[in-house]
PDB file of N, CA and C in Angstrom:
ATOM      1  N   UNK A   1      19.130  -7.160 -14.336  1.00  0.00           N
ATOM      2  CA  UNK A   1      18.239  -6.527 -15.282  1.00  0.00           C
ATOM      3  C   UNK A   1      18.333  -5.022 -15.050  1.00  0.00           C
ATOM      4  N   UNK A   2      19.028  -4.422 -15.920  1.00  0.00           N
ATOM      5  CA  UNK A   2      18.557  -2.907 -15.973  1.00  0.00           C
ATOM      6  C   UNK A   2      17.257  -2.112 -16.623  1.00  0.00           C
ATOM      7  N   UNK A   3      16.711  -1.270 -15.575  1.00  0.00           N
ATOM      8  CA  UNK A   3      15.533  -0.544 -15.820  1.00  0.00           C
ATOM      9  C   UNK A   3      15.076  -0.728 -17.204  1.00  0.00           C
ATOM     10  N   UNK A   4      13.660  -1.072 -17.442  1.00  0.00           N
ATOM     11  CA  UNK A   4      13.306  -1.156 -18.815  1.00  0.00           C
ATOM     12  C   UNK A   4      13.576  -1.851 -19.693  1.00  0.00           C
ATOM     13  N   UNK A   5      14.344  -2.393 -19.464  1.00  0.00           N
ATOM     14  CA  UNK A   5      14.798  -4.213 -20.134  1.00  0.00           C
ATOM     15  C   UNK A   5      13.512  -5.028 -20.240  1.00  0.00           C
ATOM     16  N   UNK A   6      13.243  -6.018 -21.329  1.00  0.00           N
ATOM     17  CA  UNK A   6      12.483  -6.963 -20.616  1.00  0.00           C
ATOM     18  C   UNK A   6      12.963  -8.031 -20.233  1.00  0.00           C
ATOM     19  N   UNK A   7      12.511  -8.845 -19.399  1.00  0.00           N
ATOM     20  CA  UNK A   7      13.138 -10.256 -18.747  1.00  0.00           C
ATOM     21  C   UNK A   7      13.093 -11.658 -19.921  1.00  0.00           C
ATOM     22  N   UNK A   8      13.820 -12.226 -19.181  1.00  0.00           N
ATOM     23  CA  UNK A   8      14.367 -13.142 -20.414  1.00  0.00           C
ATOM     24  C   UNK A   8      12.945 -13.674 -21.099  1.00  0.00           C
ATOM     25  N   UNK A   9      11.425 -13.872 -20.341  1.00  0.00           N
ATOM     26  CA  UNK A   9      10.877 -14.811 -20.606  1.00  0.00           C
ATOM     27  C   UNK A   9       9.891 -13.309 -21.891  1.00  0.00           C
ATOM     28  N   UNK A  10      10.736 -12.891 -22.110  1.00  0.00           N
ATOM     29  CA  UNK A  10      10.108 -11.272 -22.657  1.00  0.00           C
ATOM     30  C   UNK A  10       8.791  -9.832 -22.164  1.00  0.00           C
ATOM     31  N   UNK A  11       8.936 -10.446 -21.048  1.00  0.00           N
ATOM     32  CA  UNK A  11       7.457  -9.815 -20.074  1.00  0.00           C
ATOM     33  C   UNK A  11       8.233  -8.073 -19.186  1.00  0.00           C
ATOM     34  N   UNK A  12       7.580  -7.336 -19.015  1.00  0.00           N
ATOM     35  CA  UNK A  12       8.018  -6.146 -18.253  1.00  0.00           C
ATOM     36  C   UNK A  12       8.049  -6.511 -17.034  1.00  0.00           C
ATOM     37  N   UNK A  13       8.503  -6.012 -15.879  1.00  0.00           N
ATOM     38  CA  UNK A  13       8.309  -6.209 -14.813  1.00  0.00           C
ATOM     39  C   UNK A  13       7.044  -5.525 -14.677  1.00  0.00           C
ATOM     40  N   UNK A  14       6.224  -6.401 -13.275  1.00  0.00           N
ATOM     41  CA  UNK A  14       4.879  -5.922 -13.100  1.00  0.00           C
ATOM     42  C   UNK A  14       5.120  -4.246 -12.563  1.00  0.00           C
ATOM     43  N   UNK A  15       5.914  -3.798 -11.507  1.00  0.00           N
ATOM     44  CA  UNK A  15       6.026  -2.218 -10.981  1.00  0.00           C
ATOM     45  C   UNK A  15       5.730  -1.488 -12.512  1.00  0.00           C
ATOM     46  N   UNK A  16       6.855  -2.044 -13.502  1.00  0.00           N
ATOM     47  CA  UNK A  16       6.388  -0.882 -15.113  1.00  0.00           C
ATOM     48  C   UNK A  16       4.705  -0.856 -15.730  1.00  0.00           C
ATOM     49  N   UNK A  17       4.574  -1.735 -15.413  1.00  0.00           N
ATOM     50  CA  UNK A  17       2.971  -2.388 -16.154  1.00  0.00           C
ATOM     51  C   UNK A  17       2.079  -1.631 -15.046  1.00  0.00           C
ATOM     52  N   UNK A  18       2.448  -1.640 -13.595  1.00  0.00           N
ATOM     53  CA  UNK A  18       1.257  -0.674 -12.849  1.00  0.00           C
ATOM     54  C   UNK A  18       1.867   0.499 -12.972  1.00  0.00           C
ATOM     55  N   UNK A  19       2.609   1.320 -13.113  1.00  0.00           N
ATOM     56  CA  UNK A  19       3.387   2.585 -13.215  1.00  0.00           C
ATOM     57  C   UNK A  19       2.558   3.437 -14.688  1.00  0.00           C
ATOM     58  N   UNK A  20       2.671   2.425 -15.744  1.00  0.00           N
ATOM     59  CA  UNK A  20       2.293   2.983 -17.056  1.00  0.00           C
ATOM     60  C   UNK A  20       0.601   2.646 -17.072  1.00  0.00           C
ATOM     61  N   UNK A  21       0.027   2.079 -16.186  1.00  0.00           N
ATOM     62  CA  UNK A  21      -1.388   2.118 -16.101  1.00  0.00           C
ATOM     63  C   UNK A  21      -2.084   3.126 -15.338  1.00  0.00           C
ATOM     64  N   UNK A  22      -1.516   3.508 -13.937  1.00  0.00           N
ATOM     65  CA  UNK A  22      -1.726   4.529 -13.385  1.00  0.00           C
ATOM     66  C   UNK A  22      -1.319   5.724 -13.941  1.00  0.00           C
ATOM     67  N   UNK A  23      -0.346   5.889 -15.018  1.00  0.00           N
ATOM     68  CA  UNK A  23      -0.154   7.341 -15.447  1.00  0.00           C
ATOM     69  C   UNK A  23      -1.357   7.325 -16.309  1.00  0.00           C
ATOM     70  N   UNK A  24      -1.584   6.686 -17.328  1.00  0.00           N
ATOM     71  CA  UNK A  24      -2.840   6.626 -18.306  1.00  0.00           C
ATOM     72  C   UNK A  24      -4.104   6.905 -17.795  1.00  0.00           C
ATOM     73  N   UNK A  25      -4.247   6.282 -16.271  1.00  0.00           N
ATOM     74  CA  UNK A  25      -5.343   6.453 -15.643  1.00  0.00           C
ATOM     75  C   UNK A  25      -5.082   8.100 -14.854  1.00  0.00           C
ATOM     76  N   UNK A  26      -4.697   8.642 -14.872  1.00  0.00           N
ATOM     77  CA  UNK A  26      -4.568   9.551 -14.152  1.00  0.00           C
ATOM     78  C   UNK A  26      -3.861   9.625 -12.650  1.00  0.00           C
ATOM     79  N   UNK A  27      -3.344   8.416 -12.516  1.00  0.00           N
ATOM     80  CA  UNK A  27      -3.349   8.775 -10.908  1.00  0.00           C
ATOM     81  C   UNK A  27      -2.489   8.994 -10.385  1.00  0.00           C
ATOM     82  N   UNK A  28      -2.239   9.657  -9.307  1.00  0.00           N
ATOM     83  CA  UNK A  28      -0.781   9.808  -8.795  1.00  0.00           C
ATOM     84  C   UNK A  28      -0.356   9.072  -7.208  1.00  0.00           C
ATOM     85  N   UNK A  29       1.124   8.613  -7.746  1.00  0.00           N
ATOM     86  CA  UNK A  29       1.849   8.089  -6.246  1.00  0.00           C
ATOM     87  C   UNK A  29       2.535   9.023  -5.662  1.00  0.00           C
ATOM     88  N   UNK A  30       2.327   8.314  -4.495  1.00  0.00           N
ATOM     89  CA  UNK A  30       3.335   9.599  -3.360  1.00  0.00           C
ATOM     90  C   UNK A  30       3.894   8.476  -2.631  1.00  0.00           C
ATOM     91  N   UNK A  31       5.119   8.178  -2.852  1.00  0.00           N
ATOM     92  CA  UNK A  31       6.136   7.365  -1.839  1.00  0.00           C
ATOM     93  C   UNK A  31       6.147   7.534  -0.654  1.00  0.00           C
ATOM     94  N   UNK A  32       5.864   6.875   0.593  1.00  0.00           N
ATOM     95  CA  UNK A  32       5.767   7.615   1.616  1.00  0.00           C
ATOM     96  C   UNK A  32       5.670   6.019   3.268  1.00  0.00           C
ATOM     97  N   UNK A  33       7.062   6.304   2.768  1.00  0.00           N
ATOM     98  CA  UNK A  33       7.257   4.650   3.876  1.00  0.00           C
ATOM     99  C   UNK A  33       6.976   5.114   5.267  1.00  0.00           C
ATOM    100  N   UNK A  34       6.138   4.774   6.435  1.00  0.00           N
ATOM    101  CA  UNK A  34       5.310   5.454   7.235  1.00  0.00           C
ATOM    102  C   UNK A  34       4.793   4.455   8.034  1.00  0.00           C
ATOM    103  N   UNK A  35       5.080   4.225   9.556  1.00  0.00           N
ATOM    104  CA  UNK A  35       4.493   3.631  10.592  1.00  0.00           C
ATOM    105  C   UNK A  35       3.085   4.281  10.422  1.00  0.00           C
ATOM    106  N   UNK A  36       2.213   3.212  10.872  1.00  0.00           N
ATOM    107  CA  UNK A  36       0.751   3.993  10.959  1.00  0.00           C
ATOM    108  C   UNK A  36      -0.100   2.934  12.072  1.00  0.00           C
ATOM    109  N   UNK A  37      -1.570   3.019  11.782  1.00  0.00           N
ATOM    110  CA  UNK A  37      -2.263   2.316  12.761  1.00  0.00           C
ATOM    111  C   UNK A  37      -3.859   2.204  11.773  1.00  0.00           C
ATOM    112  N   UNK A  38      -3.681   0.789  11.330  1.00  0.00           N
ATOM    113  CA  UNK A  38      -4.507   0.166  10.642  1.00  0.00           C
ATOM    114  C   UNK A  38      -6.304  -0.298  11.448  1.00  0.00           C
ATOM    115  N   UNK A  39      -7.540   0.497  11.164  1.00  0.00           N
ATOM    116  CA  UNK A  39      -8.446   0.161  11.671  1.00  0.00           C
ATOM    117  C   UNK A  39      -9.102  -1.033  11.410  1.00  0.00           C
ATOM    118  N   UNK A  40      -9.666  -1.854  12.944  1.00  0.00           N
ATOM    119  CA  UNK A  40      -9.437  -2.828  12.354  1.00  0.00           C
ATOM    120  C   UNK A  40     -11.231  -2.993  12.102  1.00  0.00           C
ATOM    121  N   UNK A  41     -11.358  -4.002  11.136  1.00  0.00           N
ATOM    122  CA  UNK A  41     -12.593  -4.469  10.820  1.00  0.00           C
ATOM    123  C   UNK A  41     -13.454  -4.677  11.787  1.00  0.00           C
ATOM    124  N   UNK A  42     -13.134  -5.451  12.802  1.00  0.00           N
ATOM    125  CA  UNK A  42     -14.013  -5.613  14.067  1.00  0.00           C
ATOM    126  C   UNK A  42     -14.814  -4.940  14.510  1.00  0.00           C
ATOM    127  N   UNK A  43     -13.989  -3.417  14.651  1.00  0.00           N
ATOM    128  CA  UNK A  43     -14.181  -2.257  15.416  1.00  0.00           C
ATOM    129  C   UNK A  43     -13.559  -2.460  16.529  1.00  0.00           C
ATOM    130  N   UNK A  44     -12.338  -3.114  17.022  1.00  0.00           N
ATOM    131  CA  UNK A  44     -11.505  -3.267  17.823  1.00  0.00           C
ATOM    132  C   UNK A  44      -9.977  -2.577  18.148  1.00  0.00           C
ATOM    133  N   UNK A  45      -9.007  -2.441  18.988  1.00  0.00           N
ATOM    134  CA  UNK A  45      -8.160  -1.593  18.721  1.00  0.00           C
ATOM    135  C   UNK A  45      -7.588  -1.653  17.411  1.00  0.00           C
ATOM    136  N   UNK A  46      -6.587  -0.819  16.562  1.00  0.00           N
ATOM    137  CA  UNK A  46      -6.061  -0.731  15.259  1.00  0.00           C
ATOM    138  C   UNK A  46      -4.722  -1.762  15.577  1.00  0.00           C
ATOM    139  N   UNK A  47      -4.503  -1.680  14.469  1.00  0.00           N
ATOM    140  CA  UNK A  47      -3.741  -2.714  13.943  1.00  0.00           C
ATOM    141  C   UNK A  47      -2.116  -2.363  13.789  1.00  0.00           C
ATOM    142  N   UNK A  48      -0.781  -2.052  14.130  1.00  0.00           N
ATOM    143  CA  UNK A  48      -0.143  -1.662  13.605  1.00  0.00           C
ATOM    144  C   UNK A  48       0.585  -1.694  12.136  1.00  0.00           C
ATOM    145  N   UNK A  49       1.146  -1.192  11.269  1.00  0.00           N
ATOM    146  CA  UNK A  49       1.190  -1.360  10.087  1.00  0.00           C
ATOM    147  C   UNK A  49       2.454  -0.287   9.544  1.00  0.00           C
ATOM    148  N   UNK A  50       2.337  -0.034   8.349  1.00  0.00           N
ATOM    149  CA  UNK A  50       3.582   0.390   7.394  1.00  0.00           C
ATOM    150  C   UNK A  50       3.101   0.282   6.149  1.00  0.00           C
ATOM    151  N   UNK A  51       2.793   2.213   6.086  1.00  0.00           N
ATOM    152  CA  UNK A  51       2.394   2.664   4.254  1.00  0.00           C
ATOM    153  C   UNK A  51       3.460   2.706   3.410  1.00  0.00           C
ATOM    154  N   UNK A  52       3.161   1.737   2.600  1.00  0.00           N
ATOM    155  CA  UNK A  52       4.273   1.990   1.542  1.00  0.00           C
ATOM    156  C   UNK A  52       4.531   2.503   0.782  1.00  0.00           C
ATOM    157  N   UNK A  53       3.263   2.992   0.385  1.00  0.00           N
ATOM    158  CA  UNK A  53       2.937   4.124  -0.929  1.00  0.00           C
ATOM    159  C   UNK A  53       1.779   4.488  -1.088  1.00  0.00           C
ATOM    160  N   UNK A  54       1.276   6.128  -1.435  1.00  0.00           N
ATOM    161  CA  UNK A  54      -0.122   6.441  -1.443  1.00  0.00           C
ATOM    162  C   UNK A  54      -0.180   6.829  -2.933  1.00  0.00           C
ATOM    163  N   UNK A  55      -1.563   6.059  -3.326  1.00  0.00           N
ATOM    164  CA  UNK A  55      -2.170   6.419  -4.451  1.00  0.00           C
ATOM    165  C   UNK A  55      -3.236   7.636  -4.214  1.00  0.00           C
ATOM    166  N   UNK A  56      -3.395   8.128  -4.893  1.00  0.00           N
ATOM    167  CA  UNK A  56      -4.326   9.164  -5.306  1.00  0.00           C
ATOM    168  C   UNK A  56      -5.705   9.120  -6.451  1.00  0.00           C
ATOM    169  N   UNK A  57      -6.960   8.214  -6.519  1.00  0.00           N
ATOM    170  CA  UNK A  57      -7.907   7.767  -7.682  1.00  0.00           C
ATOM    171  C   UNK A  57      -8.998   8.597  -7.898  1.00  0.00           C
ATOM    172  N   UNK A  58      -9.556   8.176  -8.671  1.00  0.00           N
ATOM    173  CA  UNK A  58     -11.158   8.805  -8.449  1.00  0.00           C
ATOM    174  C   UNK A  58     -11.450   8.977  -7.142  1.00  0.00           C
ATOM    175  N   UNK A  59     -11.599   8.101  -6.621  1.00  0.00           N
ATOM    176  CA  UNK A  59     -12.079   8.204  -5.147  1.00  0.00           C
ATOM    177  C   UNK A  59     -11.864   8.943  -3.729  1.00  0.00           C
ATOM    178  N   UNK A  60     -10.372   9.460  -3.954  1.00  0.00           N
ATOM    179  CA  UNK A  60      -9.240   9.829  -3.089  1.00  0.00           C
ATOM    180  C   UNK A  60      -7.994   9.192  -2.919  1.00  0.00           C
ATOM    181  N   UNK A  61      -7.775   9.551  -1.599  1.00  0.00           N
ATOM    182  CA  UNK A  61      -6.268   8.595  -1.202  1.00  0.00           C
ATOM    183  C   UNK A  61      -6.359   7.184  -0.979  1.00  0.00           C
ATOM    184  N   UNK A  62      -5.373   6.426  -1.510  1.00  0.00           N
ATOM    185  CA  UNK A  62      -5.335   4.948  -0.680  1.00  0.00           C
ATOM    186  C   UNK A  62      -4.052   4.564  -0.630  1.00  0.00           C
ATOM    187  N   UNK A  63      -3.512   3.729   0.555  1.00  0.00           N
ATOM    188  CA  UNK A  63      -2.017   3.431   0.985  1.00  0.00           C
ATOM    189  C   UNK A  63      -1.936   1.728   1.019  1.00  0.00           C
ATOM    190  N   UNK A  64      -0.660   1.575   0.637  1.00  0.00           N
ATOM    191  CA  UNK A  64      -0.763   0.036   0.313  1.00  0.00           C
ATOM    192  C   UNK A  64      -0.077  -0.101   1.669  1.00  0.00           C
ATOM    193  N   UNK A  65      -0.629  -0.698   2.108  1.00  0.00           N
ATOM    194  CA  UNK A  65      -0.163  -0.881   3.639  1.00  0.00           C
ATOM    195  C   UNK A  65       0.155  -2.658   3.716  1.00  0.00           C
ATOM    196  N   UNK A  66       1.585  -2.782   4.730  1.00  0.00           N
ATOM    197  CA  UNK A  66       1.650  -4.235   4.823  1.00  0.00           C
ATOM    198  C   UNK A  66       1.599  -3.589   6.446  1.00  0.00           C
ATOM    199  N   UNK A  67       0.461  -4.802   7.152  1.00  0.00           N
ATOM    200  CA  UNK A  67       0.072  -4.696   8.929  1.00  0.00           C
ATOM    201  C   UNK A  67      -0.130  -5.862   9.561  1.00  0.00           C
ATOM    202  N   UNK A  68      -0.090  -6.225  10.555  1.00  0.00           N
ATOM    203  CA  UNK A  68      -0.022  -7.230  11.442  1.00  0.00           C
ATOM    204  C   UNK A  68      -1.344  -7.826  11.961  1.00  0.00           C
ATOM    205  N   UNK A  69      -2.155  -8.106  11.993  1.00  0.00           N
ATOM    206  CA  UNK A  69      -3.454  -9.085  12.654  1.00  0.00           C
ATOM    207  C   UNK A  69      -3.234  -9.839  13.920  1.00  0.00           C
ATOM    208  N   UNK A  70      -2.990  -9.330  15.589  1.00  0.00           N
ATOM    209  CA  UNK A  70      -2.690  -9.848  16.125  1.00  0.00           C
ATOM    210  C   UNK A  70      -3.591 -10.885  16.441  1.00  0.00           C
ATOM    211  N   UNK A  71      -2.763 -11.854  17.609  1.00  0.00           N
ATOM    212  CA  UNK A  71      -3.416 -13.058  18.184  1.00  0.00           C
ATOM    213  C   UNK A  71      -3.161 -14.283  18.620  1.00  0.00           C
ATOM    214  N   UNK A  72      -3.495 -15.531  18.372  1.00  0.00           N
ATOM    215  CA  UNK A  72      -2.682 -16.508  18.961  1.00  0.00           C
ATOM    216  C   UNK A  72      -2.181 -16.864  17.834  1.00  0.00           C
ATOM    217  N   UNK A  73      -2.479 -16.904  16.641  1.00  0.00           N
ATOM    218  CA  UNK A  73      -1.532 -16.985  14.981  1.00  0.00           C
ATOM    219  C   UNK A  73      -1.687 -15.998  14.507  1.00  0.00           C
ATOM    220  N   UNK A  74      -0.297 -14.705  14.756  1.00  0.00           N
ATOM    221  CA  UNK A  74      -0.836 -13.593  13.983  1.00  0.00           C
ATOM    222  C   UNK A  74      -0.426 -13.901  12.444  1.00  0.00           C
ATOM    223  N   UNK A  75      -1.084 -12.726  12.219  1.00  0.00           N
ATOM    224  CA  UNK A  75      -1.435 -12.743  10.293  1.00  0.00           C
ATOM    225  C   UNK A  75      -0.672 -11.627   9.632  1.00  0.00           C
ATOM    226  N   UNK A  76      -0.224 -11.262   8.684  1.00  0.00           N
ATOM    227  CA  UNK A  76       0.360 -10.493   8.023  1.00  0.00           C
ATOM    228  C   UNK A  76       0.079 -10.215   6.878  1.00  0.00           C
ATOM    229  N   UNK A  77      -0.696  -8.761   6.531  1.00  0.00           N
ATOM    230  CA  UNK A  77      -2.127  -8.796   5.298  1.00  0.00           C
ATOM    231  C   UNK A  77      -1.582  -7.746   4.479  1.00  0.00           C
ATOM    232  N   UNK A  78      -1.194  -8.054   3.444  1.00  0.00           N
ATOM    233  CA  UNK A  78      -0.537  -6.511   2.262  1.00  0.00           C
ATOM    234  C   UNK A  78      -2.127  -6.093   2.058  1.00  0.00           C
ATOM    235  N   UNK A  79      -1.957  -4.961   1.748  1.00  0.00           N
ATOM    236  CA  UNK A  79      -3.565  -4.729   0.986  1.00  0.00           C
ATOM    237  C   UNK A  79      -3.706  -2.872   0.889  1.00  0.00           C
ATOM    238  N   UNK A  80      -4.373  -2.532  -0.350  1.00  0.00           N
ATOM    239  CA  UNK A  80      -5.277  -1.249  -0.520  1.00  0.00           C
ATOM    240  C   UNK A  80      -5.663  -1.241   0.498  1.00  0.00           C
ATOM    241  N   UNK A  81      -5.713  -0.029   1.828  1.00  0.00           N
ATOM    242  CA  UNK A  81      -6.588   0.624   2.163  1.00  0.00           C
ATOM    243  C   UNK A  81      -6.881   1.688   2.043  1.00  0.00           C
ATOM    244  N   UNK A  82      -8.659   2.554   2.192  1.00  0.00           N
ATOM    245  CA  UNK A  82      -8.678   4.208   2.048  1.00  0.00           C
ATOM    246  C   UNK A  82      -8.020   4.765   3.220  1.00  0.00           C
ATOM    247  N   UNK A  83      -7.713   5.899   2.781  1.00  0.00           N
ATOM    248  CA  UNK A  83      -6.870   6.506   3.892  1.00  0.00           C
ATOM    249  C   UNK A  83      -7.569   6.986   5.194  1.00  0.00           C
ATOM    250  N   UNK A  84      -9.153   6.673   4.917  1.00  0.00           N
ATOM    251  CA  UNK A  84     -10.233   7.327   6.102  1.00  0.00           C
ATOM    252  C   UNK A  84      -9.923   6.050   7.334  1.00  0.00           C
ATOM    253  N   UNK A  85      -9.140   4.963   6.340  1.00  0.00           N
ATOM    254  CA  UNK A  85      -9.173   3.549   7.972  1.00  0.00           C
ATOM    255  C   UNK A  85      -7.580   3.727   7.886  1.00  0.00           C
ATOM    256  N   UNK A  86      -6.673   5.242   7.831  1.00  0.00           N
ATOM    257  CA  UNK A  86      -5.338   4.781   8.523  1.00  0.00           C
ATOM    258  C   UNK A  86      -4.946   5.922   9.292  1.00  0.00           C
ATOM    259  N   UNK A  87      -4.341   6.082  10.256  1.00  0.00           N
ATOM    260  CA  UNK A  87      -4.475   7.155  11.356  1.00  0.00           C
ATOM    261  C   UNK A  87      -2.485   6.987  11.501  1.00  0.00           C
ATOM    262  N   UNK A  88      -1.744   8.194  11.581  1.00  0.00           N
ATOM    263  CA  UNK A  88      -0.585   7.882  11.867  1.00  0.00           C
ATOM    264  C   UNK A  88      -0.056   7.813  13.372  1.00  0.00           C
ATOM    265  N   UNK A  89       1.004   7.133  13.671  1.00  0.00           N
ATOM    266  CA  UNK A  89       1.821   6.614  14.158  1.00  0.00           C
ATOM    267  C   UNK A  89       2.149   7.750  15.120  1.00  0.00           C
ATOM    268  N   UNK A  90       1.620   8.133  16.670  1.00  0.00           N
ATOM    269  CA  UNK A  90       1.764   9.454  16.773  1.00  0.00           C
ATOM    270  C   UNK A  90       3.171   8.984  18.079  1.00  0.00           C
ATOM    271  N   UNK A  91       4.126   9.920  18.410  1.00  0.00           N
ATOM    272  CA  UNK A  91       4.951   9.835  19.567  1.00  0.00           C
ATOM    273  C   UNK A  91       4.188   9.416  20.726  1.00  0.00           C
ATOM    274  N   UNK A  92       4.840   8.325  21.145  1.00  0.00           N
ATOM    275  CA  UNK A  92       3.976   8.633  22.806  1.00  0.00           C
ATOM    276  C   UNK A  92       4.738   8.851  23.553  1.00  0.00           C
TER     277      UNK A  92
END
């Protein structure tokens, strides 16, 4: 499938459908593939993780982060977070 085609079943791909909703809405992406450190809900150490892309809304920043949930079955959680619960990835 080349860019902007639609697929056989005649539908856009979903990336065009959020791309042309966020421009309408105002908002802007910033590409920005990025080790980080996901806070965790608990209030326990953070989480490690990987921003995939930051939006910019009404609200402020938010990074779609895919991160890890450790434990004895860890978990693996895509999800919106605000950027106030992601802290980067510093050298140690």
């Amino acid at each position: 499938m080349s860019g902007g085609q639609l697929r056989r079943n005649g539908q856009r791909p979903l990336y065009q459908v959020v791309r042309e909703q966020q421009a309408r809405a105002g908002v802007e992406e910033k590409p920005a593939v990025r080790h980080c450190w996901v806070r965790a809900t608990d209030g326990g150490e953070p989480w490690p993780g990987i921003v995939v892309v930051w939006v910019r809304g009404p609200n402020g920043w938010r990074g779609r982060v895919v991160y890890v949930v450790p434990g004895d079955d860890p978990v693996l959680v895509e999800a919106w977070v605000d950027a106030e619960n992601l802290r980067p990835l510093t050298a140690g």
